[in-house]
N, C-alpha and C. Protein backbone atom coordinates (compact mmCIF):
# COMPACT_ATOMS: atom_id res chain seq x y z
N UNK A 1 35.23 -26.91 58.04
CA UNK A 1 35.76 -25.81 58.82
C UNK A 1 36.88 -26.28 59.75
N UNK A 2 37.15 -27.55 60.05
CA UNK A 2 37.76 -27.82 61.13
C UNK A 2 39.73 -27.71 60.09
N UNK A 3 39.76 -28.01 59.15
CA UNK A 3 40.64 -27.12 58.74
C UNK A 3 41.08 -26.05 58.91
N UNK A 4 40.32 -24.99 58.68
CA UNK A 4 40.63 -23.40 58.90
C UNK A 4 40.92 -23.51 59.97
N UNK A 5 40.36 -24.23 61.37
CA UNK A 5 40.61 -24.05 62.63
C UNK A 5 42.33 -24.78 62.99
N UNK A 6 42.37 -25.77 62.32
CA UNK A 6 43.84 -26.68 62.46
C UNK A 6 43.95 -24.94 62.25
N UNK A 7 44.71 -24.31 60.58
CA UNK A 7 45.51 -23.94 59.82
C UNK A 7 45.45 -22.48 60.80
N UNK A 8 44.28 -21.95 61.85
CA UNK A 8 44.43 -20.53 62.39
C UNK A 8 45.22 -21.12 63.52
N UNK A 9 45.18 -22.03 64.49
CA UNK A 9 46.05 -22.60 65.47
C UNK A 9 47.82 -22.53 65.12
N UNK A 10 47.77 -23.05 63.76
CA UNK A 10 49.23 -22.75 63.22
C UNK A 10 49.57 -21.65 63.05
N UNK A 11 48.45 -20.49 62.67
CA UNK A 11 48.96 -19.12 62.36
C UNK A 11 49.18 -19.40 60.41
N UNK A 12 49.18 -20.22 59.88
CA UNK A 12 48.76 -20.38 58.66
C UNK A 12 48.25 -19.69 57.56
N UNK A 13 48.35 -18.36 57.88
CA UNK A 13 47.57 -17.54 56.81
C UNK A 13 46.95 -17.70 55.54
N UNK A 14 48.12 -17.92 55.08
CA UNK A 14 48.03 -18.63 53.41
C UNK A 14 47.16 -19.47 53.23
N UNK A 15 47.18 -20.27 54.31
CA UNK A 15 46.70 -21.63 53.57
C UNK A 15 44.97 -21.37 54.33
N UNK A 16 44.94 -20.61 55.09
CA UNK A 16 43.51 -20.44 55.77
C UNK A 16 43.18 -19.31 54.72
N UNK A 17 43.27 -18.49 53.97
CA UNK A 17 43.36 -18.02 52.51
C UNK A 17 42.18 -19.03 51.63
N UNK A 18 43.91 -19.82 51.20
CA UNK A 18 43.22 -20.89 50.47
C UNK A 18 42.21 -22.00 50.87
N UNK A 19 41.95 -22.06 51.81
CA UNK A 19 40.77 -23.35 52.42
C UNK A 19 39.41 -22.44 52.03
N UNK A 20 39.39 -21.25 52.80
CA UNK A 20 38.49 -20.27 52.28
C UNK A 20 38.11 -20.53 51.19
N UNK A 21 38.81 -19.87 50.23
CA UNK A 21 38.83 -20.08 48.92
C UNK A 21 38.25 -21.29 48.11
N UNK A 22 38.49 -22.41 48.72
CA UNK A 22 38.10 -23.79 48.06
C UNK A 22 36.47 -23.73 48.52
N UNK A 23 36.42 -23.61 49.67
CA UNK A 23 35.31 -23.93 50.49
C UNK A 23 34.06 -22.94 49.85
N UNK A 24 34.48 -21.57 49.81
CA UNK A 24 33.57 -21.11 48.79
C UNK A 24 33.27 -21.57 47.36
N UNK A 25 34.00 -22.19 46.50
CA UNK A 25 33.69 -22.73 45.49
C UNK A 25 32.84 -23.94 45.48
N UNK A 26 32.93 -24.76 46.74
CA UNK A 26 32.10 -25.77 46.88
C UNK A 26 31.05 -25.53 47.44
N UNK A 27 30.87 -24.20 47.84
CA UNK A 27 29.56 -23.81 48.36
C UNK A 27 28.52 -23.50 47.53
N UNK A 28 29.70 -22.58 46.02
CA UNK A 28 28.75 -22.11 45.10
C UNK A 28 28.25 -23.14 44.15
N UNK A 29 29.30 -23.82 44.16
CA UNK A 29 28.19 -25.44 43.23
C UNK A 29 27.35 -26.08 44.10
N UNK A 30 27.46 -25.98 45.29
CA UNK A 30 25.94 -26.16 45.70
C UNK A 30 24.81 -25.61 45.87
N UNK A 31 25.22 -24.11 45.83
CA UNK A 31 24.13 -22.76 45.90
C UNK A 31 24.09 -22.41 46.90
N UNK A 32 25.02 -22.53 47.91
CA UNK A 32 24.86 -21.96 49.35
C UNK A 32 25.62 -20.51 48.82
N UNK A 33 25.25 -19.97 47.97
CA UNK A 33 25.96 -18.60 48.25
C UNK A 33 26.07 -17.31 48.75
N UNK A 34 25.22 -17.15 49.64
CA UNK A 34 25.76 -16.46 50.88
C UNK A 34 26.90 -16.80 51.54
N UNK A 35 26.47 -18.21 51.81
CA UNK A 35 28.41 -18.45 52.69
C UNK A 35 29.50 -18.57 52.07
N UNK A 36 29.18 -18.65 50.83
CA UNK A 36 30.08 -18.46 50.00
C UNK A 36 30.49 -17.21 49.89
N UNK A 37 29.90 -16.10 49.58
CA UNK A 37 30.25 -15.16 49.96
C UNK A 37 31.01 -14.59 51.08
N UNK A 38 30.56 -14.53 52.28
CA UNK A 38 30.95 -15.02 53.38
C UNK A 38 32.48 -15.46 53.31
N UNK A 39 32.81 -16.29 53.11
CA UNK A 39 33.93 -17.27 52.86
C UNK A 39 34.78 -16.56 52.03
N UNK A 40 34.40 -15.83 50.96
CA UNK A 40 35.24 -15.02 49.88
C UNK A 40 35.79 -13.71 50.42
N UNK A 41 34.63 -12.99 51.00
CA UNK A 41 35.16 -11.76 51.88
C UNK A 41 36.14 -12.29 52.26
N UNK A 42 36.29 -13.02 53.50
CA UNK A 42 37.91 -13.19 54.69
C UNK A 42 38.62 -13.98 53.78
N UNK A 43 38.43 -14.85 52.78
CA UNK A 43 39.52 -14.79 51.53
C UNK A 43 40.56 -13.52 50.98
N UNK A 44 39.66 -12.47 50.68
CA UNK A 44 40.34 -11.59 50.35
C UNK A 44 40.42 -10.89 50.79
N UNK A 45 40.16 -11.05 51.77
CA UNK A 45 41.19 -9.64 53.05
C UNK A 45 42.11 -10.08 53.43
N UNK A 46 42.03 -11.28 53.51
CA UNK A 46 43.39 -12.26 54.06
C UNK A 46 44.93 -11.99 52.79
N UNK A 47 44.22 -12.76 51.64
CA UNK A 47 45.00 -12.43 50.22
C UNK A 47 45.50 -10.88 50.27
N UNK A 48 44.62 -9.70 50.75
CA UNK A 48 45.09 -8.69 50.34
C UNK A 48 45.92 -8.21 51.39
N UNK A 49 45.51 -8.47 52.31
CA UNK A 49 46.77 -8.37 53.83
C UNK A 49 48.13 -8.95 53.37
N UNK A 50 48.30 -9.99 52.69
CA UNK A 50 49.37 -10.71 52.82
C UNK A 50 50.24 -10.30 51.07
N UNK A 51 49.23 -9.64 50.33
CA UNK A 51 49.92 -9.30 49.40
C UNK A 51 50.03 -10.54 48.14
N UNK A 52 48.77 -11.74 48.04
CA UNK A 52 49.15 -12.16 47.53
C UNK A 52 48.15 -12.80 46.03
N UNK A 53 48.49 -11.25 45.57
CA UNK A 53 47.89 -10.53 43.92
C UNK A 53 47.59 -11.66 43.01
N UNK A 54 48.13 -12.43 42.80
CA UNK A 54 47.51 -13.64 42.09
C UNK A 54 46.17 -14.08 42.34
N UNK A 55 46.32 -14.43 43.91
CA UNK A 55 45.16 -15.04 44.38
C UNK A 55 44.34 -14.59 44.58
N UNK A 56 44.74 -12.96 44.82
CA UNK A 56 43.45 -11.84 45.19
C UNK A 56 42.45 -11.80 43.85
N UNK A 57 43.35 -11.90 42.74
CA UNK A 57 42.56 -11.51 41.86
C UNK A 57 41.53 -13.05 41.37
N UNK A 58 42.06 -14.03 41.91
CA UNK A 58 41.25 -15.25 41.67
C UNK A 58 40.10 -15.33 42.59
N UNK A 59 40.05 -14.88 43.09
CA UNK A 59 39.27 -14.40 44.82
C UNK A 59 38.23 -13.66 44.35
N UNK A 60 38.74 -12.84 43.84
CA UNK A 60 37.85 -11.53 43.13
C UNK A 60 37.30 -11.92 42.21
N UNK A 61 37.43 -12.81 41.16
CA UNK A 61 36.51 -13.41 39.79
C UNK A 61 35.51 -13.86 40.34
N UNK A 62 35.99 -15.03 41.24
CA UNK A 62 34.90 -16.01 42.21
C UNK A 62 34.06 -15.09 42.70
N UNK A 63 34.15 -14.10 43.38
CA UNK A 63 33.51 -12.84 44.67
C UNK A 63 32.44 -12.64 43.46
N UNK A 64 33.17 -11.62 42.26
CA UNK A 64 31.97 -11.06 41.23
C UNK A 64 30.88 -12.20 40.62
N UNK A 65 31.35 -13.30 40.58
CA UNK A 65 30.55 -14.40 40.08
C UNK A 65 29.28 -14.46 40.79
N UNK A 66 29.88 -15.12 42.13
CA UNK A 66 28.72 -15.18 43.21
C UNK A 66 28.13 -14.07 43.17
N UNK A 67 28.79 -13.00 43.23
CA UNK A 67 27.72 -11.98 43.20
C UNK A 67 26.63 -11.58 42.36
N UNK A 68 27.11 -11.95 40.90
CA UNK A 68 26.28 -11.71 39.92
C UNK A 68 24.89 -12.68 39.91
N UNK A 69 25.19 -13.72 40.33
CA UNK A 69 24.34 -15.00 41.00
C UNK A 69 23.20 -14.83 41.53
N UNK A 70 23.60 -14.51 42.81
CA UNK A 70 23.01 -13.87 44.18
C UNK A 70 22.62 -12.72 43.87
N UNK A 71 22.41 -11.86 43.25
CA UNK A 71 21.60 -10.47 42.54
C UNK A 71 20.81 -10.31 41.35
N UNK A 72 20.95 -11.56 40.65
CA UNK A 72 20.72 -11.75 39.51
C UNK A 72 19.23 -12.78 39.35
């Protein structure tokens, strides 16, 4: 986390986006997925604030995954 915190100090959007993003994937190979979840939400609100459709939609595979996971 101490990333996200550098990258929100900078105002960093993007890249506090993408740390998100990573950080949930390493959550879900460990099975923490709630925070993974967690982590994916402000992923893609961030991605979708900023307009950046590629990633949203990579955001969104990951999101339905975990989800299917975590309900399943």
């Amino acid at each position: 986390m101490q990333r996200i915190e550098l990258n929100e100090r900078m105002g960093a959007w993007p890249w506090i986006a993408h740390t998100r993003h990573d950080y949930a994937r390493m959550l879900t190979a460990y099975g923490d997925h709630r925070e993974a979840q967690n982590q994916l939400e402000q992923a893609v609100a961030t991605y979708r604030e900023l307009q950046m459709d590629i990633w949203l939609d990579r955001a969104l595979r990951l999101e339905r995954s975990v989800s299917q996971t975590t309900s399943g």
